[in-house]
Protein backbone atom coordinates (compact mmCIF):
# COMPACT_ATOMS: atom_id res chain seq x y z
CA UNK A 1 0.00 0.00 0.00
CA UNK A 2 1.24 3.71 -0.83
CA UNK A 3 1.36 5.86 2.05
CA UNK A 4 -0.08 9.06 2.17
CA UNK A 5 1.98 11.64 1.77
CA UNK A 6 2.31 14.85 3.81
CA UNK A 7 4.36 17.85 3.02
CA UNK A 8 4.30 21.66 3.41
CA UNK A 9 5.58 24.95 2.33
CA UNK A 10 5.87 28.58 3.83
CA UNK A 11 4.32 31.67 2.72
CA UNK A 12 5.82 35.02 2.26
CA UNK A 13 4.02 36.29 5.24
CA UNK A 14 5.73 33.04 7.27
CA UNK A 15 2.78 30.88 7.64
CA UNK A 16 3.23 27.37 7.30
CA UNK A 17 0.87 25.30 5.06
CA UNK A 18 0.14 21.93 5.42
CA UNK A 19 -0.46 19.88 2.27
CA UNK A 20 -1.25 16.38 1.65
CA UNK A 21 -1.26 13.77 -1.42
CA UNK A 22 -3.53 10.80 -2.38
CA UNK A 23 -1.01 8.53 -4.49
CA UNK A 24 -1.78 5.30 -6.63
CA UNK A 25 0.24 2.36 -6.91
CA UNK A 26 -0.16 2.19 -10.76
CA UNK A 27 1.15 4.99 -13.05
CA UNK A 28 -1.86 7.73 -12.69
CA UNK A 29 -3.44 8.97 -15.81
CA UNK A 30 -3.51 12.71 -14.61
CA UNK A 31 -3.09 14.38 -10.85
CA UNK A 32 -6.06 16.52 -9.87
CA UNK A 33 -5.07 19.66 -7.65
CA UNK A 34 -7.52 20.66 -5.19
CA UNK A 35 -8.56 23.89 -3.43
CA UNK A 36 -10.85 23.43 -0.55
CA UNK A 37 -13.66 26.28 0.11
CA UNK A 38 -14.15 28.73 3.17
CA UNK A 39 -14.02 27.45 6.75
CA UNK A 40 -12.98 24.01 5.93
CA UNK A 41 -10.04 21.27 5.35
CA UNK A 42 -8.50 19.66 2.63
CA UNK A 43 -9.45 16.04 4.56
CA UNK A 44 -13.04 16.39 4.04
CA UNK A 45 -12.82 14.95 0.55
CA UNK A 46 -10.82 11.92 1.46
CA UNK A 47 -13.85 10.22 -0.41
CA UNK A 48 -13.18 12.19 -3.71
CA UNK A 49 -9.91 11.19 -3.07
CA UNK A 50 -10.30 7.59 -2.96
CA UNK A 51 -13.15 7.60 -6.03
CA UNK A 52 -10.53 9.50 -8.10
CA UNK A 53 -7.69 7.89 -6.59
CA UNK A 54 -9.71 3.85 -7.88
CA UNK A 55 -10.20 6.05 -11.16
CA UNK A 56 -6.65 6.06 -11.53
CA UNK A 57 -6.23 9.91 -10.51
CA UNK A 58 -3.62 11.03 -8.49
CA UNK A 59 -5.20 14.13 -5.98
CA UNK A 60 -3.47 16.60 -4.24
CA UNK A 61 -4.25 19.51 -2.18
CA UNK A 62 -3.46 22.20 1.08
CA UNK A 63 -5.22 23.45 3.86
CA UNK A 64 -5.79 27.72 3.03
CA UNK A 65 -4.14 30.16 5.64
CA UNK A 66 -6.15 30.08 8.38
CA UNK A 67 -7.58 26.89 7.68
CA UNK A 68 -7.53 23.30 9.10
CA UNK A 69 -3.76 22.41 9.74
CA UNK A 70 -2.22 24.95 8.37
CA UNK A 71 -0.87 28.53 9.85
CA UNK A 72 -2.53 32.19 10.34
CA UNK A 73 -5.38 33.47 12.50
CA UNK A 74 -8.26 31.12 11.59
CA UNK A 75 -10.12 33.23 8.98
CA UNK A 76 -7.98 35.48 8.47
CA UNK A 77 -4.96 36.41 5.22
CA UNK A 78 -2.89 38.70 4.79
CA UNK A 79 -3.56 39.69 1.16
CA UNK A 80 -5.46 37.69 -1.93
CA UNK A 81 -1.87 37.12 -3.74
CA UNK A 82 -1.52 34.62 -0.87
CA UNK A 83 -3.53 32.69 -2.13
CA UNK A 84 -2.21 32.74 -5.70
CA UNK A 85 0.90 32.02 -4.19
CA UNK A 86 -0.41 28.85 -2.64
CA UNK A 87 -2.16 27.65 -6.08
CA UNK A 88 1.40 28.07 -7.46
CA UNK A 89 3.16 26.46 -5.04
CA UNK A 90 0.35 23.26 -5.26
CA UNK A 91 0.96 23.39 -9.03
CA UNK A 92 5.06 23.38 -8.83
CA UNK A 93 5.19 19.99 -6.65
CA UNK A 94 2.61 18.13 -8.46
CA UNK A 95 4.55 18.98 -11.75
CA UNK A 96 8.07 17.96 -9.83
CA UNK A 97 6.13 14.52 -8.61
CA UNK A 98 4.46 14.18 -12.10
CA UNK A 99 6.22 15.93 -14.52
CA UNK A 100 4.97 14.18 -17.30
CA UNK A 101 1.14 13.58 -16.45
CA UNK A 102 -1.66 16.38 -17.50
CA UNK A 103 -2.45 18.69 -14.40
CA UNK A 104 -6.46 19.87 -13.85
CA UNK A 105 -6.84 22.92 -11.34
CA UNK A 106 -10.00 21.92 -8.86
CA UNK A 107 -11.86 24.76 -6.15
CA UNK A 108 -14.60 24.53 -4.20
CA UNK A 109 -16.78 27.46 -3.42
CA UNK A 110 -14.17 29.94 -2.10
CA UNK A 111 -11.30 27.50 -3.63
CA UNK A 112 -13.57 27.75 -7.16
CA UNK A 113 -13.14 32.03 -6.87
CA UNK A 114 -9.43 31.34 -6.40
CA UNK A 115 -8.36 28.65 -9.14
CA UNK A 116 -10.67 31.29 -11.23
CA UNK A 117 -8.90 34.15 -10.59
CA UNK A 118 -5.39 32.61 -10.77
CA UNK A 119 -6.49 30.41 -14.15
CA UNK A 120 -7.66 33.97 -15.75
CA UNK A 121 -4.80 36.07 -14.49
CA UNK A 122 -2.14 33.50 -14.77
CA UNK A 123 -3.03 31.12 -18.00
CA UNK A 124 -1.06 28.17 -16.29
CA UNK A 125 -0.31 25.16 -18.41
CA UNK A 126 -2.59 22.88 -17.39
CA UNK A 127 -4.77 20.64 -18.50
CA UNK A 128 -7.65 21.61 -17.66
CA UNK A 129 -9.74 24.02 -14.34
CA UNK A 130 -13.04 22.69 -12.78
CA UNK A 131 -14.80 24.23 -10.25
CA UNK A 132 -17.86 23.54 -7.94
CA UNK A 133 -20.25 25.97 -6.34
CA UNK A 134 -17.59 28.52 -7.03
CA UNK A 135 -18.33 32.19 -5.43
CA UNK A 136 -18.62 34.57 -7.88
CA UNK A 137 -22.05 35.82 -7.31
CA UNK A 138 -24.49 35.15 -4.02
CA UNK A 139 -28.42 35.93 -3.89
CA UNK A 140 -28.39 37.24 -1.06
CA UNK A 141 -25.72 40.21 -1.27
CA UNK A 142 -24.37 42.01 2.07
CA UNK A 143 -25.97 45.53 1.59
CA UNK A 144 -23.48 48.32 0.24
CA UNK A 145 -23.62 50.37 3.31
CA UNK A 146 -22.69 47.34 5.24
CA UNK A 147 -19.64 46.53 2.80
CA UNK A 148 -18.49 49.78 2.67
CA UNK A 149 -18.26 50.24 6.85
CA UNK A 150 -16.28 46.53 6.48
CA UNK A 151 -14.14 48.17 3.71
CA UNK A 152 -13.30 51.26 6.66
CA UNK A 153 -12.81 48.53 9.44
CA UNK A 154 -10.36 46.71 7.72
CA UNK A 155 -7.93 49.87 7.14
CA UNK A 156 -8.33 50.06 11.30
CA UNK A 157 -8.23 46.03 11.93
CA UNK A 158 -8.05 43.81 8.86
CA UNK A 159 -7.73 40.65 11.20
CA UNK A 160 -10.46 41.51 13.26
CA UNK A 161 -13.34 38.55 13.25
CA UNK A 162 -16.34 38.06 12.49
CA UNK A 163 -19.27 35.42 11.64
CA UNK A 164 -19.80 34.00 7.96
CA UNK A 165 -23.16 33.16 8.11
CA UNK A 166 -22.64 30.02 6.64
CA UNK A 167 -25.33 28.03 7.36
CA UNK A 168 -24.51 24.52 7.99
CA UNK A 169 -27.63 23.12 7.16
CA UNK A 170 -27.34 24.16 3.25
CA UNK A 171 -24.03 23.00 2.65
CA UNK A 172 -25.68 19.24 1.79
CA UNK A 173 -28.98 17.83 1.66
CA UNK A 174 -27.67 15.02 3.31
CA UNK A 175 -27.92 15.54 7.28
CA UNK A 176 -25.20 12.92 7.78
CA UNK A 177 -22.55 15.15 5.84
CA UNK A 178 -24.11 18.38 7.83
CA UNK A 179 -23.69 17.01 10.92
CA UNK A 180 -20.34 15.71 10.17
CA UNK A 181 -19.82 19.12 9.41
CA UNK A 182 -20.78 21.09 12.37
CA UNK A 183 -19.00 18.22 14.83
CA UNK A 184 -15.62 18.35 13.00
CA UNK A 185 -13.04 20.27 14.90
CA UNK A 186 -11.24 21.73 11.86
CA UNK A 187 -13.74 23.13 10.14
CA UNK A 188 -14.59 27.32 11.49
CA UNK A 189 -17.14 29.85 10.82
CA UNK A 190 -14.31 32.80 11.13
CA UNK A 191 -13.48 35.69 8.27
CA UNK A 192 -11.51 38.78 8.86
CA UNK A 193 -12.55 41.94 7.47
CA UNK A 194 -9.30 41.59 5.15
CA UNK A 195 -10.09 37.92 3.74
CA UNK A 196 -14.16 39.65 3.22
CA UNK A 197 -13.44 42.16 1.47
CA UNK A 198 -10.58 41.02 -0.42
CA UNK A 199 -12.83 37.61 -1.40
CA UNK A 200 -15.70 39.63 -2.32
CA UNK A 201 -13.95 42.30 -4.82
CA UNK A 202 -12.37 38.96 -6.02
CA UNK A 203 -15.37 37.63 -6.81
CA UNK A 204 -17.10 41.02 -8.58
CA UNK A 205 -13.88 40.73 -10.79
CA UNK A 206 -15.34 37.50 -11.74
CA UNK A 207 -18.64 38.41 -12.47
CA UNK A 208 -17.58 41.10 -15.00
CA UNK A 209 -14.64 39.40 -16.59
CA UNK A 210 -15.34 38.58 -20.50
CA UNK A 211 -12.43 37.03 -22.45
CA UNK A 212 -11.01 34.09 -24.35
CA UNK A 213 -9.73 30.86 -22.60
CA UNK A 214 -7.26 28.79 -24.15
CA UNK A 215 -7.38 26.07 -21.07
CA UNK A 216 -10.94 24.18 -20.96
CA UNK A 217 -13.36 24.77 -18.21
CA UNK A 218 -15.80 22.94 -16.46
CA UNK A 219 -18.01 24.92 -13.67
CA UNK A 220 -20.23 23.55 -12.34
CA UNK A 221 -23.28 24.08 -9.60
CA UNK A 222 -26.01 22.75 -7.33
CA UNK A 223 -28.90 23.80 -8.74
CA UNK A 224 -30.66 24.71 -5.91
CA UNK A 225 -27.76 26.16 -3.70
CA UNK A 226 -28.23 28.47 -1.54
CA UNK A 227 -25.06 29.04 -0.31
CA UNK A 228 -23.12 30.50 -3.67
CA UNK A 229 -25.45 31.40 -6.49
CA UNK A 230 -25.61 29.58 -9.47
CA UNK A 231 -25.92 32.71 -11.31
CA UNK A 232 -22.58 33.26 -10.73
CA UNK A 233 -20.83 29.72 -12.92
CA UNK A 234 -24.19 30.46 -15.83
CA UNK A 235 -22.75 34.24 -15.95
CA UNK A 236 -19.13 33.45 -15.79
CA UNK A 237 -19.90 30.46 -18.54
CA UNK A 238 -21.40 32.44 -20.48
CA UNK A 239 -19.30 35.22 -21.03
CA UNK A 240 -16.04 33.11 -21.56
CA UNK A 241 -14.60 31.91 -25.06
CA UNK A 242 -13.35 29.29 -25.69
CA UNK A 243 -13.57 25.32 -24.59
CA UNK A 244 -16.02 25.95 -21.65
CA UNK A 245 -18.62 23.50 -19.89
CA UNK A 246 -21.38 24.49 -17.84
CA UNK A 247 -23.24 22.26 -15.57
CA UNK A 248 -25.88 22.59 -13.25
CA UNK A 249 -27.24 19.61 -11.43
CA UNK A 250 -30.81 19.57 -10.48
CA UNK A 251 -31.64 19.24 -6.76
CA UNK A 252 -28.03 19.62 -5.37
CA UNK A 253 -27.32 22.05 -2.53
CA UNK A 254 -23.81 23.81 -2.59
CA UNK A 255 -21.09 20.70 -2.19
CA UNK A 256 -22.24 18.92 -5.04
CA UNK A 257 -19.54 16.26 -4.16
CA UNK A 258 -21.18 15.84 -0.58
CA UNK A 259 -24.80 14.94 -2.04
CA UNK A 260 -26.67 11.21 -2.31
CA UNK A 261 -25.54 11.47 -5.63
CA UNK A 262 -22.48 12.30 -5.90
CA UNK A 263 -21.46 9.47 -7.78
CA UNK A 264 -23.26 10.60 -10.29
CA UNK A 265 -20.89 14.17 -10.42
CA UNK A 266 -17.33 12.39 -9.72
CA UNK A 267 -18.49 9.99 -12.99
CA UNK A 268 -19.31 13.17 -14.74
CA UNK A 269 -16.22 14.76 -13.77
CA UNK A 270 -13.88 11.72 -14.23
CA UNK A 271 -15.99 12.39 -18.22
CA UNK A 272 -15.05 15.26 -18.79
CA UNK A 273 -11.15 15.11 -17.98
CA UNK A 274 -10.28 11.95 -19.81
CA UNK A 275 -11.99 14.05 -22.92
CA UNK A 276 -9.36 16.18 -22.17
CA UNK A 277 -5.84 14.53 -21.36
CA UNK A 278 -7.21 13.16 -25.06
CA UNK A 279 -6.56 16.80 -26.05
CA UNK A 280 -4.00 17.31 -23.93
CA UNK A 281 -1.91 14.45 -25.46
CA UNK A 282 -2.19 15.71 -28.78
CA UNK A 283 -0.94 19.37 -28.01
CA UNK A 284 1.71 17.74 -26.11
CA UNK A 285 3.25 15.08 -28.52
């Protein structure tokens, strides 16, 4: 059996992050790189691990500053380039473990705004970006006057606390996975004024960004989530060119991979990517 493997990295603002790998024995066909969302840990999708890893995918991921095992003031970063940083960093070792093997860039919800941001800014050489529930839009907007008097706070205490409002109950319809959530000790309902306001103008760059894509994407989105809207991935789709999938799947709250049938979206996922390491190989011969 392959062990696990654990390593880690420090950020320019001296935080250590904590980073993990989910192996195969056999030569992988492709090594998915993961980006957890906000307030959790990258060991809440050892099952998408192991139904990628008996796929023949190799994943591998870190915990966000401020998150799970890694360092920083839970909730709390610095600046956004941080967390560009990070992607880059994730990127560099799986290429120097698999130099050879397609990569495909994967966020969650706050991880889905980041591997957005860095995939349109940066144009890495990947093999493909997929995201799920990714923030870019939410139905339920914090008022202006209220963003604006975060906007002022932060100047004064940009590590200063605060609630969420995640609600728990609409991350799954499943109330095993939601209770699993609320009892696990990792997972926080912390965000500075800093990592707010930073994450939201982060995510209105999003929402207005129209351009060409030479890497494909696949975003995707629980139909009926209530958490991140699926405005957002329909807009973002939408006003991207190039090789770009959009999926919504009916029923599903906001962690798509945490629902009865989520089966049904790793199968659709696992789909999509072999479609493109097919294209991948070619442009790489």
């Amino acid at each position: 059996m392959i062990e696990h493997n654990q390593f880690s990295w420090t950020t320019k603002s001296q935080e250590k992050i904590y980073a993990y790998s989910w192996p195969i024995e056999e030569e992988p066909k492709a090594v998915i790189c993961l980006v957890h969302g906000l307030g959790e840990h990258l060991h809440r999708y050892e099952h998408f691990a192991a139904y990628f890893n008996n796929q023949g995918y190799v994943v591998i991921a870190f915990d966000n500053v401020g998150h799970g095992r890694s360092g920083g003031k839970r909730g709390h970063v610095a600046n956004y380039q941080i967390h560009m940083d990070n992607i880059k960093e994730l990127l560099d070792e799986a290429e120097k473990r698999y130099p050879l093997l397609p990569k495909f860039l994967y966020g969650h919800s706050m991880g889905g705004n980041f591997v957005l941001n860095y995939g349109l800014k940066n144009n890495p050489s990947i093999a493909g970006l997929i995201t799920t529930g990714a923030f870019i839009t939410l139905d339920k907007r914090p008022s202006p006057l209220l963003m604006n008097f975060v906007k002022i706070i932060r100047y004064v205490l940009p590590s200063l606390l605060q609630a969420n409002d995640l609600n728990p109950d609409h991350v799954s319809s499943d109330p095993k996975v939601v209770a699993k959530y609320v009892n696990d000790p990792l997972v926080h309902d912390k965000i500075s004024t800093n990592a707010a306001v930073e994450l939201f103008d982060a995510a209105d760059w999003l929402a207005g960004y129209q351009g060409e894509v030479e890497t494909p994407y696949l975003l995707m989105h629980g139909a009926v989530d209530s958490l991140t809207s699926p405005n957002g991935s329909r807009l973002l789709s939408n006003n991207l060119n190039g090789d770009v999938t959009h999926k919504e799947w009916e029923g599903m709250y906001h962690e798509i991979h945490n629902e009865p049938d989520q089966e049904k979206v790793f199968d659709y996922t696992i789909g999509w990517i072999e479609s493109k390491i097919e294209k991948w190989g070619d442009g790489n011969d």
